[in-house]
C-alpha atoms as a PDB file:
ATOM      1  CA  UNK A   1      -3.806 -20.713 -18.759  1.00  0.00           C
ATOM      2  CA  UNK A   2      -4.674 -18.861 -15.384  1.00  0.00           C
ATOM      3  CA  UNK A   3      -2.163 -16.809 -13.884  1.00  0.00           C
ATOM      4  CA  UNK A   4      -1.254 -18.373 -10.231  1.00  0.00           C
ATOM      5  CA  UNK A   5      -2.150 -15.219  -7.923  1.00  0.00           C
ATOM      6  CA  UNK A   6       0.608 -14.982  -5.658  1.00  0.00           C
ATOM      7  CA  UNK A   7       0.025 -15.109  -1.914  1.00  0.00           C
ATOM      8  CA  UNK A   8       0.133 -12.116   0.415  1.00  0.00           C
ATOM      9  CA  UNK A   9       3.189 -11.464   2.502  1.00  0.00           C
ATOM     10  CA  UNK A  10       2.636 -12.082   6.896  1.00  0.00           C
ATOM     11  CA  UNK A  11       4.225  -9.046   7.046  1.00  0.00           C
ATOM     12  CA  UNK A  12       3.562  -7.074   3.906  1.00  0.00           C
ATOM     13  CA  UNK A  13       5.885  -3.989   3.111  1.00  0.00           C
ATOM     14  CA  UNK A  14       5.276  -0.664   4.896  1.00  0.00           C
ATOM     15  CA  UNK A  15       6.064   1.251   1.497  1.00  0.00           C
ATOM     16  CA  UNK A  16       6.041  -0.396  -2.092  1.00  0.00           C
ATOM     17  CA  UNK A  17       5.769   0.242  -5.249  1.00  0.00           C
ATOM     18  CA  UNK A  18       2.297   1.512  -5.563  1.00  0.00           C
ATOM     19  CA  UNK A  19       2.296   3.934  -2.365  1.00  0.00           C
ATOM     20  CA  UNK A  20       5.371   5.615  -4.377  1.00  0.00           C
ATOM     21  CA  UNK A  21       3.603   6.029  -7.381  1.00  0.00           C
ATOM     22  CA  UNK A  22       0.582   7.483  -5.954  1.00  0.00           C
ATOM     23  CA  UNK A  23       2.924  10.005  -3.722  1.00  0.00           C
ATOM     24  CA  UNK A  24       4.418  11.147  -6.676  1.00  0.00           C
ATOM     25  CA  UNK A  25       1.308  11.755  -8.725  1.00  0.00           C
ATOM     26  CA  UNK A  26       0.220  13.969  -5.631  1.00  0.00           C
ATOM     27  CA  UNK A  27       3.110  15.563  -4.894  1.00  0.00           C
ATOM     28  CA  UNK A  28       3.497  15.966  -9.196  1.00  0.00           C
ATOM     29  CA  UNK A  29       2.273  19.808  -8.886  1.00  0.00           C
ATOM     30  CA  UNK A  30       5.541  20.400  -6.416  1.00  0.00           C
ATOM     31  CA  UNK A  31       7.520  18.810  -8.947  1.00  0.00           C
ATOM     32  CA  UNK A  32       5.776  21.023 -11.476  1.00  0.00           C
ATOM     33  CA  UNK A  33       6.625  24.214  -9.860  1.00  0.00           C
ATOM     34  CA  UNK A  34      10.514  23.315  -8.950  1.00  0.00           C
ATOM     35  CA  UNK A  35      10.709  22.844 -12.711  1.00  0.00           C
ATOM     36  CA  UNK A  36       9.001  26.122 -13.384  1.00  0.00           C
ATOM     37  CA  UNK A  37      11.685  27.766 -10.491  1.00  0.00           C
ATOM     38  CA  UNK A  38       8.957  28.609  -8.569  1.00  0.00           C
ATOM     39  CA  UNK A  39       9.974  25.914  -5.900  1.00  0.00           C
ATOM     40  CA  UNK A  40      13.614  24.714  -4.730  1.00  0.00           C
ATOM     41  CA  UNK A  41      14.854  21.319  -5.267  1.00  0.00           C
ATOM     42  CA  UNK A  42      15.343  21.165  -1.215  1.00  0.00           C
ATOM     43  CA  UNK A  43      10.882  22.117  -1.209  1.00  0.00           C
ATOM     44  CA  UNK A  44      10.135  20.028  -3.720  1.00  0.00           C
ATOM     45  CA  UNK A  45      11.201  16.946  -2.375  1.00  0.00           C
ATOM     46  CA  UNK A  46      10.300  18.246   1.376  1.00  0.00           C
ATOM     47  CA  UNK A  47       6.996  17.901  -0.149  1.00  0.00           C
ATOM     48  CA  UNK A  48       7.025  14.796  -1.451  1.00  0.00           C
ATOM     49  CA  UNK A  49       8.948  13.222   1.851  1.00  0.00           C
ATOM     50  CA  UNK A  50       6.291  14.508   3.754  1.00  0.00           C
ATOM     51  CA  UNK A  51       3.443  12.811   0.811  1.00  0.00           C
ATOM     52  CA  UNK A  52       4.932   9.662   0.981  1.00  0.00           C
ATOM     53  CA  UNK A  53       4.956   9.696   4.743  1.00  0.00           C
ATOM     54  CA  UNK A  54       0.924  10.428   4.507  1.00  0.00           C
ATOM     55  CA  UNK A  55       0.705   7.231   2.101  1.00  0.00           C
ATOM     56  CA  UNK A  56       2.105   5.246   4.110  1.00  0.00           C
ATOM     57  CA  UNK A  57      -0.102   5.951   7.082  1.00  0.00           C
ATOM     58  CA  UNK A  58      -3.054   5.710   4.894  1.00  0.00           C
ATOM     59  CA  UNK A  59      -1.997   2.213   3.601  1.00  0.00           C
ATOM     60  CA  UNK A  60      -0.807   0.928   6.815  1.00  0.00           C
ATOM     61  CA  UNK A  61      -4.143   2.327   8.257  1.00  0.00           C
ATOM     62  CA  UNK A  62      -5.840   0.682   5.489  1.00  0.00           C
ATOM     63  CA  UNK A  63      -4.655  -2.844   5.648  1.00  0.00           C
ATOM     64  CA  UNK A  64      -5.355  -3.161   9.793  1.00  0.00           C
ATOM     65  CA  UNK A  65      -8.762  -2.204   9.067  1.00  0.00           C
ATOM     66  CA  UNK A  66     -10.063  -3.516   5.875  1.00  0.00           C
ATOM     67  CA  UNK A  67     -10.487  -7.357   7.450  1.00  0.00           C
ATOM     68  CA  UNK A  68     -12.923  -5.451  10.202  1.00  0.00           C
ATOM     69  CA  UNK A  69     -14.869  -3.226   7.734  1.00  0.00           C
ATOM     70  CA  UNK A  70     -14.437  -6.130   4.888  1.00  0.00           C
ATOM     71  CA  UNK A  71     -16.358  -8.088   7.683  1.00  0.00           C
ATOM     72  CA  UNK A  72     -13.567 -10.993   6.730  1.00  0.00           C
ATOM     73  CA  UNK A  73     -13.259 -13.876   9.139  1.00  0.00           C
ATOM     74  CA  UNK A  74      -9.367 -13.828  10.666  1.00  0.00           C
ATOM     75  CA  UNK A  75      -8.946 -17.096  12.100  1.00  0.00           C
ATOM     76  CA  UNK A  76      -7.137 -17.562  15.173  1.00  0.00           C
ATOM     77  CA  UNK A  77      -3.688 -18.492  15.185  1.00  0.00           C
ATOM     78  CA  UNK A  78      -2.801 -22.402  15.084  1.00  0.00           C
ATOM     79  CA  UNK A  79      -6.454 -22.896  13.502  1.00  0.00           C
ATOM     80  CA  UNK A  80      -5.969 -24.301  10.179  1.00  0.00           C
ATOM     81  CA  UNK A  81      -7.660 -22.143   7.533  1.00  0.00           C
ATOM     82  CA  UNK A  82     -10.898 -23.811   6.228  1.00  0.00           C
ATOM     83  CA  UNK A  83     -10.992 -25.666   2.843  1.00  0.00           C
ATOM     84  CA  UNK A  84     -13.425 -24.246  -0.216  1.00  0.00           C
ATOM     85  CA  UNK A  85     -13.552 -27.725  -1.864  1.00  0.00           C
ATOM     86  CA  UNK A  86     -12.689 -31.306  -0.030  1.00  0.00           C
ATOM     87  CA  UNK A  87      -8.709 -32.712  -1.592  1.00  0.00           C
ATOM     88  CA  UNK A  88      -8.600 -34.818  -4.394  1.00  0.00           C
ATOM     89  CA  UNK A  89      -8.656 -38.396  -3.962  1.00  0.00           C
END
């Protein structure tokens, strides 16, 4: 049985799940050093503040463009998206 995919939000959110996971996989080596002492707490998460800002703007970036570099059609609002297949009868 096929998973239902489930639809994308109208406004999808700025910063989930996966933008936090890759900042902190960046930002991993700060975390590395603050454990080492090299780094203070208060640098350590400076750093990764200022990763998951950079994300973000990547993402957000990211989703205006991909429907122009995609080349997908956006249809105009109050046009009703076209059907793949006619309904069942």
């Amino acid at each position: 049985m096929a998973r239902a995919k489930r639809p994308a939000p109208i406004t999808p959110a700025l910063i989930d799940v996966r933008v936090i996971l890759v900042a902190a996989v960046v930002a991993s080596p700060a975390a590395y050093r603050a454990a080492q002492g090299l780094l203070t707490l208060d640098q350590a998460l400076t750093r990764f503040g200022l990763v998951l800002l950079a994300c973000a703007a990547v993402t957000g970036v990211l989703r205006a463009l991909w429907p122009v570099l995609a080349g997908e059609p956006v249809a105009a609002e109050g046009e009703p998206e076209p059907e793949l297949s006619p309904p069942p009868e």
